[in-house]
Protein backbone atom coordinates (compact mmCIF):
# COMPACT_ATOMS: atom_id res chain seq x y z
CA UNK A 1 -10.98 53.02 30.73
CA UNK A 2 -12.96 51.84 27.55
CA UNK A 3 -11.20 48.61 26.37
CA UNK A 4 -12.48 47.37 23.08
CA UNK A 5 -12.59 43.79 22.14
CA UNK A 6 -8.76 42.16 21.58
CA UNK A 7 -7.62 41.98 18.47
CA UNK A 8 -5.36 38.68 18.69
CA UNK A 9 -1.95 38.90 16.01
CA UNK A 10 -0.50 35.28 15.65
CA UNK A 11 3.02 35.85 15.30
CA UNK A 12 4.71 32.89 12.93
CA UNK A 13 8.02 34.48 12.44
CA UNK A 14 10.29 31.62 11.81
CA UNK A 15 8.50 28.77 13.32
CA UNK A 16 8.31 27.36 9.82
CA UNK A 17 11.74 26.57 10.05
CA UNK A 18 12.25 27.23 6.59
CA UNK A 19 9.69 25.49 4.72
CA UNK A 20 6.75 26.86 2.75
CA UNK A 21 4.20 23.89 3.95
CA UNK A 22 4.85 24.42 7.58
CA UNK A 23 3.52 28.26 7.21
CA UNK A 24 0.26 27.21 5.79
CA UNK A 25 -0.34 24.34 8.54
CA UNK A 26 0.85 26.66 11.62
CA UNK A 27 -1.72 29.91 9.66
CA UNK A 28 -4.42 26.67 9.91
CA UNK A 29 -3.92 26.08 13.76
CA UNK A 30 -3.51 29.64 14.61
CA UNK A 31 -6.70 30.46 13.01
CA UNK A 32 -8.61 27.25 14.78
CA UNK A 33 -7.24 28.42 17.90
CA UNK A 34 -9.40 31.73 17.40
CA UNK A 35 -6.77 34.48 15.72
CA UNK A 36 -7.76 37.02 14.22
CA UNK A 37 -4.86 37.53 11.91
CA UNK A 38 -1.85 35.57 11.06
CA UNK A 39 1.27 37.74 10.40
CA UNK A 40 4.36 36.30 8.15
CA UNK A 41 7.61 37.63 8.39
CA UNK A 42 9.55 37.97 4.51
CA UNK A 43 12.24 38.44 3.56
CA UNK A 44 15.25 38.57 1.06
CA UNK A 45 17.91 37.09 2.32
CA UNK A 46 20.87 38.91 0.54
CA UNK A 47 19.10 42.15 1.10
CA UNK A 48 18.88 41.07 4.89
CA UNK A 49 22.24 40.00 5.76
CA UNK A 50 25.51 39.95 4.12
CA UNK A 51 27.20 36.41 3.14
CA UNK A 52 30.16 36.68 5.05
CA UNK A 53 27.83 37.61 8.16
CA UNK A 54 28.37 34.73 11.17
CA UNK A 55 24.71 33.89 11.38
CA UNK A 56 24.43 34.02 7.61
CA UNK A 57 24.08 30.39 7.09
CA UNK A 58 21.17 30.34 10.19
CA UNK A 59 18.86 32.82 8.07
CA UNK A 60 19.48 30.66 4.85
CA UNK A 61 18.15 28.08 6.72
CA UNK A 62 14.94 30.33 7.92
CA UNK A 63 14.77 32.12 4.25
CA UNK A 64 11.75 30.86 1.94
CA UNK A 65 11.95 32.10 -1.64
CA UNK A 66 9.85 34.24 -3.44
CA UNK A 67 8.21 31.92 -5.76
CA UNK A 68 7.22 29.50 -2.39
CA UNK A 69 6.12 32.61 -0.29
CA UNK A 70 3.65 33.54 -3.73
CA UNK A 71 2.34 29.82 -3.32
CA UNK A 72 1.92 30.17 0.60
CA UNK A 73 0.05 33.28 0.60
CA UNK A 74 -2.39 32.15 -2.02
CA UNK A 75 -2.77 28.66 0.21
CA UNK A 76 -3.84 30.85 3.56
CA UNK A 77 -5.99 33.02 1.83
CA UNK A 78 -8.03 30.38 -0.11
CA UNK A 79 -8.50 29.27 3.53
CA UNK A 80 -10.07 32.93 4.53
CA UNK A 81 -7.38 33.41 6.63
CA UNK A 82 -6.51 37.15 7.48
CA UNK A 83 -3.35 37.63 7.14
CA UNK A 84 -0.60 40.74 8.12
CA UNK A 85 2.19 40.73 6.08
CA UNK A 86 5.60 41.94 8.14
CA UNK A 87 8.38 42.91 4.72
CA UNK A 88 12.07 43.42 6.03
CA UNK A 89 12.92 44.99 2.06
CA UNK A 90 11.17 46.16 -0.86
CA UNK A 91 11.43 42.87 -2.80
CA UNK A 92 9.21 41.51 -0.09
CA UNK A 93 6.68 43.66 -0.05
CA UNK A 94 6.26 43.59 -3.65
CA UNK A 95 5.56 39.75 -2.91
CA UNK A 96 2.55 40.72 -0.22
CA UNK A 97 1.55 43.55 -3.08
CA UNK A 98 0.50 41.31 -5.68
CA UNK A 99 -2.24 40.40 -3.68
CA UNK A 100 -4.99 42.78 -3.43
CA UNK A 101 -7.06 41.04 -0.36
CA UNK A 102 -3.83 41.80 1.86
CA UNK A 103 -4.53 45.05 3.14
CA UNK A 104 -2.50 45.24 6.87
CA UNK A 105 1.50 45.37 6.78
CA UNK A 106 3.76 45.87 9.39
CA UNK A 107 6.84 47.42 9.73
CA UNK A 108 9.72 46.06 11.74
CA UNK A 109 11.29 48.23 14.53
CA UNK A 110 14.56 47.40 12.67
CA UNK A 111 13.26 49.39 9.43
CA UNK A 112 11.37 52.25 11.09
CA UNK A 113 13.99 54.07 9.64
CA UNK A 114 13.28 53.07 6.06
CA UNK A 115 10.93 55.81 4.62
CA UNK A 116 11.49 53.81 1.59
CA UNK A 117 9.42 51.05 2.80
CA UNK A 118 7.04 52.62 4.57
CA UNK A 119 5.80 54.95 1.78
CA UNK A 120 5.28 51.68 -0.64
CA UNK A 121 3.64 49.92 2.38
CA UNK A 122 1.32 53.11 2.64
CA UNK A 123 0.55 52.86 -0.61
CA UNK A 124 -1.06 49.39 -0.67
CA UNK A 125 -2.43 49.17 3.07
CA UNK A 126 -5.24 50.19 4.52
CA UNK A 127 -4.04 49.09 8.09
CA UNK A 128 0.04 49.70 9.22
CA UNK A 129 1.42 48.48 12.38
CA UNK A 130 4.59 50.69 12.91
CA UNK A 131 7.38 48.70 14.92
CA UNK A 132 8.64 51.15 17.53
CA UNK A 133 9.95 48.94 20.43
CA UNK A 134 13.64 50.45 20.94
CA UNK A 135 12.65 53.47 19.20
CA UNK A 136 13.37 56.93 20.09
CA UNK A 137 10.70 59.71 20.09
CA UNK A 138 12.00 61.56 17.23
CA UNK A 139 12.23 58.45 15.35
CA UNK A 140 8.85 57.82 16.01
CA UNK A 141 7.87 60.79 14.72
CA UNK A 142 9.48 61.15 11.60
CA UNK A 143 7.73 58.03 10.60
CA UNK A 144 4.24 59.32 11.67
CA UNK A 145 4.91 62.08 9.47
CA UNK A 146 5.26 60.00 6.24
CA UNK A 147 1.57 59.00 7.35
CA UNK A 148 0.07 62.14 7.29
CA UNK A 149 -0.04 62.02 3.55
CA UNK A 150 -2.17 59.13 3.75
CA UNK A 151 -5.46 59.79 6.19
CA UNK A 152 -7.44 56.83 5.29
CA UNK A 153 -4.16 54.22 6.64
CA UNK A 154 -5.16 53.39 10.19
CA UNK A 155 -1.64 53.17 11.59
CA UNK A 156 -1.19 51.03 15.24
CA UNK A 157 1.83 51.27 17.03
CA UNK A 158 3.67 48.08 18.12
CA UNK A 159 5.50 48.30 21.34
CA UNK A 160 7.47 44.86 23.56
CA UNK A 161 11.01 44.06 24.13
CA UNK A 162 12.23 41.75 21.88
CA UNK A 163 14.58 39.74 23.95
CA UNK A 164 13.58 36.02 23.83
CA UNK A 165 12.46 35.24 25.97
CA UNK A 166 11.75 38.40 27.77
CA UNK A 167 12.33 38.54 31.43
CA UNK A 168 9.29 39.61 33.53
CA UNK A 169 11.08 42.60 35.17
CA UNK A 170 12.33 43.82 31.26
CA UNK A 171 7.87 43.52 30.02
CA UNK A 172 7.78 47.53 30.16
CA UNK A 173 4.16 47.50 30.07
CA UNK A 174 4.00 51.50 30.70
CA UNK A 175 4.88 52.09 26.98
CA UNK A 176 1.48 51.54 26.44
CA UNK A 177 0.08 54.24 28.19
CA UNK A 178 2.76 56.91 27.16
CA UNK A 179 2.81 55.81 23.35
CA UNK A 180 -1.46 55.50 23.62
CA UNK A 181 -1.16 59.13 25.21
CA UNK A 182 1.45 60.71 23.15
CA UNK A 183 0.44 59.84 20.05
CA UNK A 184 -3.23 59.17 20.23
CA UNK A 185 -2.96 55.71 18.48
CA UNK A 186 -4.45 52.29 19.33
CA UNK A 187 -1.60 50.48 20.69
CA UNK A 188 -0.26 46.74 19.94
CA UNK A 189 1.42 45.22 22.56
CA UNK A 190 4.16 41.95 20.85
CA UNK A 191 4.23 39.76 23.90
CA UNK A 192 7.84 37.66 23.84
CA UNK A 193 7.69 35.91 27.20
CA UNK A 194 8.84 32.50 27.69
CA UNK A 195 6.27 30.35 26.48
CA UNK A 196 7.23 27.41 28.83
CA UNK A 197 5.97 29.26 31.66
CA UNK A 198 2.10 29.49 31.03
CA UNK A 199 1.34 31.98 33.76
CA UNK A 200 3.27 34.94 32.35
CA UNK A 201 2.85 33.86 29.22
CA UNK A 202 -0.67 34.43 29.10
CA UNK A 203 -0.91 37.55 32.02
CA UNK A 204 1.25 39.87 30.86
CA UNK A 205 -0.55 40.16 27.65
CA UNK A 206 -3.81 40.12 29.59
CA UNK A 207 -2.61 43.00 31.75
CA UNK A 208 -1.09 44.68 28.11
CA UNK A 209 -4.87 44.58 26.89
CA UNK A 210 -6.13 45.62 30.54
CA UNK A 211 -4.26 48.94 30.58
CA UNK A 212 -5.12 50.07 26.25
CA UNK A 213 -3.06 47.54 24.06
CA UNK A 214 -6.23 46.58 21.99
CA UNK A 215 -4.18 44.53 19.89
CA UNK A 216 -2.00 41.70 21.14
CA UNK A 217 0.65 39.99 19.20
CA UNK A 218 2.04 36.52 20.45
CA UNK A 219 4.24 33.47 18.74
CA UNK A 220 2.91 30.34 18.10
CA UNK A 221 4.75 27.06 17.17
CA UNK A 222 3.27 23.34 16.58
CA UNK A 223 5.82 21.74 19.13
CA UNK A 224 7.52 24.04 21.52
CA UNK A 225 9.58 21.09 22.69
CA UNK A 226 11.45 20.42 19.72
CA UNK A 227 12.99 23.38 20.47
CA UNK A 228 13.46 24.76 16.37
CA UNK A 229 13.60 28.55 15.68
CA UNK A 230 11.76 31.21 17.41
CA UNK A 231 10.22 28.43 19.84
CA UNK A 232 11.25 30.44 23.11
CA UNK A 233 7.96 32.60 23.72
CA UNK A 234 5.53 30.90 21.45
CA UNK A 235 2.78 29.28 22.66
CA UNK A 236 1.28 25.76 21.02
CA UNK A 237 -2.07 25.51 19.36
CA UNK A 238 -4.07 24.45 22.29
CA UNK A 239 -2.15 27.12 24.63
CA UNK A 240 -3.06 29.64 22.50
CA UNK A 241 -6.69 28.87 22.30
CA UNK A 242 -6.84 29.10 26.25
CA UNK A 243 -4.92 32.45 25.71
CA UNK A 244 -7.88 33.33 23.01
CA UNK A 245 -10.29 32.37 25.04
CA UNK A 246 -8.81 33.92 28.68
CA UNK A 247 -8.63 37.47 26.33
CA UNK A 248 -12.13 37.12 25.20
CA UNK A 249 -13.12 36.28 28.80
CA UNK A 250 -11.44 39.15 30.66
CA UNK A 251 -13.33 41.56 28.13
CA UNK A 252 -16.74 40.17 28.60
CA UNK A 253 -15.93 40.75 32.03
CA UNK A 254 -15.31 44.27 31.79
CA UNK A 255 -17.82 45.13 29.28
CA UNK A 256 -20.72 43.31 30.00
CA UNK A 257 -23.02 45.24 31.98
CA UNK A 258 -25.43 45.19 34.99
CA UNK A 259 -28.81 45.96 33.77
CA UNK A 260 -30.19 45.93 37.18
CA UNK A 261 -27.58 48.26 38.80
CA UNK A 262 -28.00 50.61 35.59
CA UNK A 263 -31.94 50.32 36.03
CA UNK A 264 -32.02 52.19 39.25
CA UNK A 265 -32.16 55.44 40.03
């Protein structure tokens, strides 16, 4: 096995509990930590859920408007932050669009389904992390085909159970292999175990990236103790720069080689 360095994905999802400034200041300790890309979920809220919808009210309180997202996005990026840009609709990807250094989108397992979407997010990206966690094969496949028109996308595949937290036994780490193998694509492994519980949290990634999941997605939250949204499997700033830095670690380990043992003859 030939493991290349990890690519680390913070995940801010709706740790911003709404507002615009908390996006920017979570992208700032992400990327201190040692990230190598912040994503941001967007999007519309009346194209997301309808108004009579129970948890309507919950995602109102989660939603950040178009105009604040514009002013967000510029904000990271003066900061030469990298940033992936995860659009649940159209309207939000337009947002991402409109600015021409973001070139990696991902989209949702929910919206695999969307050709729609991920024709327009072909069109812009030059890196496309397909959601396929619940996914059927033949799903999977119809969406790799809307990629063969574009050869110069690099397209990952992002595989993890989305419960939250996820429970050790539900991990399924052996999608890795069989989606790596299948499909012949590098493989991103979205880690959702329970961030209170530092051991898992950090090894089951580690063992993600071990077995070909070059690309490792995990939460991150200022104060996982004030328990707001999405809190469950995200790690704080200084857990995730041990998780960095225990990554980085574990491949120096396995591709750093012994000059004297390759020496002999």
């Amino acid at each position: 096995m030939k493991n290349k360095n990890p690519f680390i994905i913070a995940e801010i999802a709706s740790a911003h509990q709404g507002k615009y400034n908390n996006v920017i200041k979570i992208a700032e300790a992400a990327n201190k930590a040692g990230a190598d890309f912040v994503k941001l979920q967007i999007f519309n809220l009346n194209d997301l859920i309808d108004k009579n919808h129970k948890d309507y009210s919950t995602f109102k309180k989660i939603s950040i408007n178009s105009l604040e997202w514009k002013k967000t996005i510029k904000g990271i990026l003066k900061k030469n932050i990298k940033l992936i840009i995860e659009p649940y609709d159209l309207v939000s990807l337009k947002i991402a669009t409109k600015f021409k250094r973001i070139s990696s989108y991902k989209i949702p397992a929910s919206s695999l389904n969307d050709e729609k979407l991920i024709i327009e997010a072909l069109k812009n990206a030059k890196k496309l992390y397909l959601g396929v966690g619940g996914s059927n094969l033949k799903e999977i496949n119809n969406a790799l085909k809307l990629t063969n028109s574009y050869p110069t996308v690099e397209i990952i595949l992002v595989c993890g159970i989305q419960n939250f937290p996820t429970q050790l036994n539900d991990s399924n780490l052996w999608q890795i292999k069989f989606l790596k193998t299948k499909f012949k694509k590098e493989i991103c492994y979205a880690d959702h175990m329970d961030g209170a519980k530092s051991d898992e949290a950090s090894t089951i990634p580690a063992i993600a990236y071990l077995i070909g999941a070059n690309y490792i997605e995990k939460h991150i939250t200022m104060n996982r103790s004030k328990k707001g949204y999405d809190y469950y499997s995200s790690l704080e700033p200084k857990e995730f720069k041990k998780f960095v830095d225990l990554l980085r670690q574990i491949n120096i380990l396995i591709t750093n080689k012994n000059s004297w043992l390759l020496s002999k003859k």
